[in-house]
N, C-alpha and C. Protein backbone atom coordinates (compact mmCIF):
# COMPACT_ATOMS: atom_id res chain seq x y z
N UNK A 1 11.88 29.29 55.02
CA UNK A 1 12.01 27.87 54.71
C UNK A 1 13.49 27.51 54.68
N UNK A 2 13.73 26.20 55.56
CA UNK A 2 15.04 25.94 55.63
C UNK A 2 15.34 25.19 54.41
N UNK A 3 17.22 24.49 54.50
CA UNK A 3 17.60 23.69 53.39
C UNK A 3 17.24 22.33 54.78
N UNK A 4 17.29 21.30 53.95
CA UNK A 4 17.93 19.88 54.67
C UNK A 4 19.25 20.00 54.44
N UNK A 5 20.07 19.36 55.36
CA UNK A 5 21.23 19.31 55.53
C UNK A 5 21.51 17.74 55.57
N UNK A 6 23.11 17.83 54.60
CA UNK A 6 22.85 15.60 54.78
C UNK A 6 24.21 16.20 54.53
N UNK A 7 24.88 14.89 55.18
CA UNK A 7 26.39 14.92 54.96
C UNK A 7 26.79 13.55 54.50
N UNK A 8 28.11 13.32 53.95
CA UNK A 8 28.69 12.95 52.87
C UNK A 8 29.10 11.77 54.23
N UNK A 9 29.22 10.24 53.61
CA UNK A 9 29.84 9.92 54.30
C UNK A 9 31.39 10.20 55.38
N UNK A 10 32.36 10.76 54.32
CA UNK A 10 33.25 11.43 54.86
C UNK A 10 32.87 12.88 56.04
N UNK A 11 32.17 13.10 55.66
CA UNK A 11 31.42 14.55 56.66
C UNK A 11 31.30 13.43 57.79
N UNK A 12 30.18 12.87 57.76
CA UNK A 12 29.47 12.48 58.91
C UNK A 12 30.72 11.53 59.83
N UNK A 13 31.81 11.00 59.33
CA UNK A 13 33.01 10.07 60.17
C UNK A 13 33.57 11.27 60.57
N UNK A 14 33.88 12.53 60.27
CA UNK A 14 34.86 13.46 60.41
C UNK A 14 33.80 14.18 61.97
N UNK A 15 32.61 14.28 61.69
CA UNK A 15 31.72 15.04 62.71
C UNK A 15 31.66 14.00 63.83
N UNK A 16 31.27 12.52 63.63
CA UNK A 16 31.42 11.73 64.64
C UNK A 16 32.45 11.46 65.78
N UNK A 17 33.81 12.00 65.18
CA UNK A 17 35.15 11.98 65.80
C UNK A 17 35.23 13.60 66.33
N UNK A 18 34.39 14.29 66.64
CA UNK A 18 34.68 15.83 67.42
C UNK A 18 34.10 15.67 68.87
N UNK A 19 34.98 16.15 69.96
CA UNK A 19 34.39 15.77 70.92
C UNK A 19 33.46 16.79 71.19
N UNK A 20 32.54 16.03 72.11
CA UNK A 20 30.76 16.32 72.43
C UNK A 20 30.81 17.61 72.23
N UNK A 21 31.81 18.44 73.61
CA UNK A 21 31.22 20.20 73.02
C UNK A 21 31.75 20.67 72.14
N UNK A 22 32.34 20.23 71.25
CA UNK A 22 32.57 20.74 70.00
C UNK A 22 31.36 20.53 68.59
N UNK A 23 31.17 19.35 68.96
CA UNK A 23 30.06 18.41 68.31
C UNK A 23 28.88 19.46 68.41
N UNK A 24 28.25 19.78 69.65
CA UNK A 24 27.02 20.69 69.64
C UNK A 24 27.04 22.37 69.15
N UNK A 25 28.66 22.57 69.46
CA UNK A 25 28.64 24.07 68.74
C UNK A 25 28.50 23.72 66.99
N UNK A 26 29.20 23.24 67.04
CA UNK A 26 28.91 22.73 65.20
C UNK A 26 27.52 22.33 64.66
N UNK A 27 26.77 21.57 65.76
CA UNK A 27 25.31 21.15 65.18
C UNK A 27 24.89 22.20 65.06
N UNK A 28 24.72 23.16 65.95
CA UNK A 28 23.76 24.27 65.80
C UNK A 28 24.08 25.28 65.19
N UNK A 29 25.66 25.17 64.62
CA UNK A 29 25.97 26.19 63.00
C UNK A 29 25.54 25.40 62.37
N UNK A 30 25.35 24.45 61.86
CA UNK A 30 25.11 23.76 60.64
C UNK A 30 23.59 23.69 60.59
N UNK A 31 22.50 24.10 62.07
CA UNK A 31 21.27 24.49 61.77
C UNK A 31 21.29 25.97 61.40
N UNK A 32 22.13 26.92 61.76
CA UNK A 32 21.72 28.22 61.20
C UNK A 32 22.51 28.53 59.87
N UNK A 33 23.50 26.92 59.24
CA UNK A 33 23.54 26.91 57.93
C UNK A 33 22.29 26.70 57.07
N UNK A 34 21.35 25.40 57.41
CA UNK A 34 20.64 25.25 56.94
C UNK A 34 19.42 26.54 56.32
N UNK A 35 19.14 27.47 57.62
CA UNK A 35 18.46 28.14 57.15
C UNK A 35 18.92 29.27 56.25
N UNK A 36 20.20 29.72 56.22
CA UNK A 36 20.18 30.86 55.75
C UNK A 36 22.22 30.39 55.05
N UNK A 37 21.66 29.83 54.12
CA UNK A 37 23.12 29.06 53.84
C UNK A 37 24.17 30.47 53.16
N UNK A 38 23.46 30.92 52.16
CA UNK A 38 24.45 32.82 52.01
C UNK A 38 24.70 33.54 52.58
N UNK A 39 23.68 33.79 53.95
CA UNK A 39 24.59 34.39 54.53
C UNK A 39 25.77 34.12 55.57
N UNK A 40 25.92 32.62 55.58
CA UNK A 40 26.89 31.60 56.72
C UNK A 40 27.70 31.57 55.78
N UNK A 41 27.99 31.36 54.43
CA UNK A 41 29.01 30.45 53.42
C UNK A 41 29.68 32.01 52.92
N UNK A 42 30.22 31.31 51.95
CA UNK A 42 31.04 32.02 50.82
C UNK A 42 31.82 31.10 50.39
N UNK A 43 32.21 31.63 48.84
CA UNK A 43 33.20 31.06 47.93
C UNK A 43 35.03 30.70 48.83
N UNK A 44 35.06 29.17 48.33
CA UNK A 44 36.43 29.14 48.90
C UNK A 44 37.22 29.64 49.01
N UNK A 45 38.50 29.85 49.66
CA UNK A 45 40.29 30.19 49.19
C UNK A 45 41.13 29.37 48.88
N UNK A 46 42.14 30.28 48.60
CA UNK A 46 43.25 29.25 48.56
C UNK A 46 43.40 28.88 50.29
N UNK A 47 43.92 27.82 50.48
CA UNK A 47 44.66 26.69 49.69
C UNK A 47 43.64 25.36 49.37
N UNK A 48 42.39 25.92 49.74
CA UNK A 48 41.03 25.34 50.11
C UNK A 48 40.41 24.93 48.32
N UNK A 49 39.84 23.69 48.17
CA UNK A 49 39.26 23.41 46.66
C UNK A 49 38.21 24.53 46.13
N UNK A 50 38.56 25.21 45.06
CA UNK A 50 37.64 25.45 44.74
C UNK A 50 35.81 25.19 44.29
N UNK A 51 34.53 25.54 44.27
CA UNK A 51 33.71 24.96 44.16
C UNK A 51 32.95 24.81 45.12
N UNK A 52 31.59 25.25 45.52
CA UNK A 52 30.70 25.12 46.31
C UNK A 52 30.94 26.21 47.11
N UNK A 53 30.91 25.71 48.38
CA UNK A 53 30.81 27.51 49.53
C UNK A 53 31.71 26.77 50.52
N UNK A 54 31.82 27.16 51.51
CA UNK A 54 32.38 27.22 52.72
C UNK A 54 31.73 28.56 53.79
N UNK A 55 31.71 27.71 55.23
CA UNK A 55 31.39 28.54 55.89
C UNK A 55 32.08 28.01 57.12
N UNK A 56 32.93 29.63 57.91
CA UNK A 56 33.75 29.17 58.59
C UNK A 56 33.62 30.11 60.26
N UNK A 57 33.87 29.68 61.15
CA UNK A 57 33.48 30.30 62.13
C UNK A 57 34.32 30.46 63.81
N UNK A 58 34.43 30.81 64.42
CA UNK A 58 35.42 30.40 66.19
C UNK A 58 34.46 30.36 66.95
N UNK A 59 34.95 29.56 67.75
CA UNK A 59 34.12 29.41 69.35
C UNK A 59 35.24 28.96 70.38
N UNK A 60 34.83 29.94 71.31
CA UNK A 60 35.62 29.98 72.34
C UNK A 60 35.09 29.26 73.49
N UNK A 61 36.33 28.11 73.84
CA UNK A 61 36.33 27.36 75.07
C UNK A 61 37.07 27.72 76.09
N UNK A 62 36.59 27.36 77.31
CA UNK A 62 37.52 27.81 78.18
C UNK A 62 39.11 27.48 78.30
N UNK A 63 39.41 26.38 77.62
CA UNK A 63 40.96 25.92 77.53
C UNK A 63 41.22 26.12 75.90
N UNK A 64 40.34 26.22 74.85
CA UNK A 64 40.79 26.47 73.82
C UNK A 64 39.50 27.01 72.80
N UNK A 65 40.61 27.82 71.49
CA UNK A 65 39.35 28.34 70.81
C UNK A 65 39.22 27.21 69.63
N UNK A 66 38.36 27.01 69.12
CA UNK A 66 38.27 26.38 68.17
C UNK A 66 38.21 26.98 66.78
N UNK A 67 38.75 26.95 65.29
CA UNK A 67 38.20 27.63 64.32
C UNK A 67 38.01 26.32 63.92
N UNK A 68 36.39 26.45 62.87
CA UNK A 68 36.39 25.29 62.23
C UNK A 68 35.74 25.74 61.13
N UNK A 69 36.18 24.90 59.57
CA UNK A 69 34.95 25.17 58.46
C UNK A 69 34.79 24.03 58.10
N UNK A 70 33.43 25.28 57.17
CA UNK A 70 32.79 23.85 56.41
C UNK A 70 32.60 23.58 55.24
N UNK A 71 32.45 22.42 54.58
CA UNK A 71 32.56 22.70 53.05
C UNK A 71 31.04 22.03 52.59
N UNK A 72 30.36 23.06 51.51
CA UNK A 72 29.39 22.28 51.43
C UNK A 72 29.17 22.72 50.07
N UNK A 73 27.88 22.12 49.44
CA UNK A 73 27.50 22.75 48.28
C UNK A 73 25.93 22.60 48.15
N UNK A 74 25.17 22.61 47.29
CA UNK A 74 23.64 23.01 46.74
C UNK A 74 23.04 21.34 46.28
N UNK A 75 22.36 20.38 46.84
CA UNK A 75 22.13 19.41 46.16
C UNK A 75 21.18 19.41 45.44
N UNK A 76 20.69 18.20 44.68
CA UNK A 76 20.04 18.33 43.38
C UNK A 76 18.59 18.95 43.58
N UNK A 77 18.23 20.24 42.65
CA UNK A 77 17.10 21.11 42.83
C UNK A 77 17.43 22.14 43.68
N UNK A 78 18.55 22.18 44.05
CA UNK A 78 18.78 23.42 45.20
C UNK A 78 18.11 23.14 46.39
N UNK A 79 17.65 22.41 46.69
CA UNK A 79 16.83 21.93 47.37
C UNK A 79 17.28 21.48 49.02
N UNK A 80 18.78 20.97 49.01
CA UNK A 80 19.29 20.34 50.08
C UNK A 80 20.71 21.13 50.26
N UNK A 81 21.28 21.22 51.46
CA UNK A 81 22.48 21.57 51.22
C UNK A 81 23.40 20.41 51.38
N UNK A 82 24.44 19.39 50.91
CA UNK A 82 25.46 18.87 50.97
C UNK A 82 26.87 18.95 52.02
N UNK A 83 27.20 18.78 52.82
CA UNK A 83 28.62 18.82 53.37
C UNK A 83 29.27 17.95 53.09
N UNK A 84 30.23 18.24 52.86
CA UNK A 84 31.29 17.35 52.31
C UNK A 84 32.62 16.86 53.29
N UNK A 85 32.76 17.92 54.41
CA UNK A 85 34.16 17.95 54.91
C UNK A 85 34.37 18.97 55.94
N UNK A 86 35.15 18.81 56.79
CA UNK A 86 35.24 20.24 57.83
C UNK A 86 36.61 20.27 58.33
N UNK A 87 37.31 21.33 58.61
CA UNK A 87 38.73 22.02 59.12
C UNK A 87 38.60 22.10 60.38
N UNK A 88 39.33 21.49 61.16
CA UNK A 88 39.15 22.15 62.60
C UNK A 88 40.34 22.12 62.95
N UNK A 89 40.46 23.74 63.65
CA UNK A 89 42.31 23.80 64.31
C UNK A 89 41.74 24.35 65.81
N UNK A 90 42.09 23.70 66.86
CA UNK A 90 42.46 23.97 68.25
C UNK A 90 43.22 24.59 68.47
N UNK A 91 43.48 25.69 69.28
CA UNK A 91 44.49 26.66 69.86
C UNK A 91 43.99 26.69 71.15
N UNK A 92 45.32 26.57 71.76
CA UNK A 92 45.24 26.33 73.71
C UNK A 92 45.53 27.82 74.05
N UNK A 93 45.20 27.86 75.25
CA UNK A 93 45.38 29.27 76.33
C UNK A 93 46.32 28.90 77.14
C-alpha cells in the first residue's frame, strides 16, 4: 500500500518550473517515494532544515547530470506524504 503524495504550494511552483525531462525523472521518484518512503528518504543535513526526511538522488543526461532532493514529511495520520521543496544542481559535460 502506497502513501498519496500532495505537494505544498511552494513544491508544486518549484516542480512546474523543471524542464519536461527533468520533470518525468522526478515524477517517477516521487512515485517510488510514495510507495516505499524509508527506504527513498532519510533524516536531513546540514546545511539542509532539520525535520521530516529528505530523499535525494542523480540522473544522468546526456549534456548534464542532474542531483536533485526532496524534502518531505508524514501528513496527518501518517497517512499522506507532504513535499515541501526540492534542490536541484545541474552539472554540464
Amino acid at each position: 500500500m502506497g502513501y498519496a503524495v500532495a505537494l505544498t504550494r511552494k513544491a508544486a511552483e518549484e516542480f512546474a518550473a523543471f524542464p519536461f525531462d527533468l520533470a518525468g525523472v522526478v515524477d517517477a521518484h516521487l512515485g517510488m517515494l510514495g510507495d516505499h518512503p524509508l527506504r527513498h528518504g532519510r533524516k536531513p543535513y546540514f546545511p539542509f532544515r532539520p525535520g521530516g526526511l529528505m530523499s535525494e538522488f542523480r540522473h544522468e543526461f546526456e549534456d548534464r547530470t542532474c542531483y536533485v532532493r526532496v524534502f518531505l514529511h508524514f501528513g496527518a495520520g501518517e497517512s499522506s506524504l507532504v513535499l515541501t521543496g526540492f534542490v536541484v544542481q545541474a552539472m554540464g559535460r
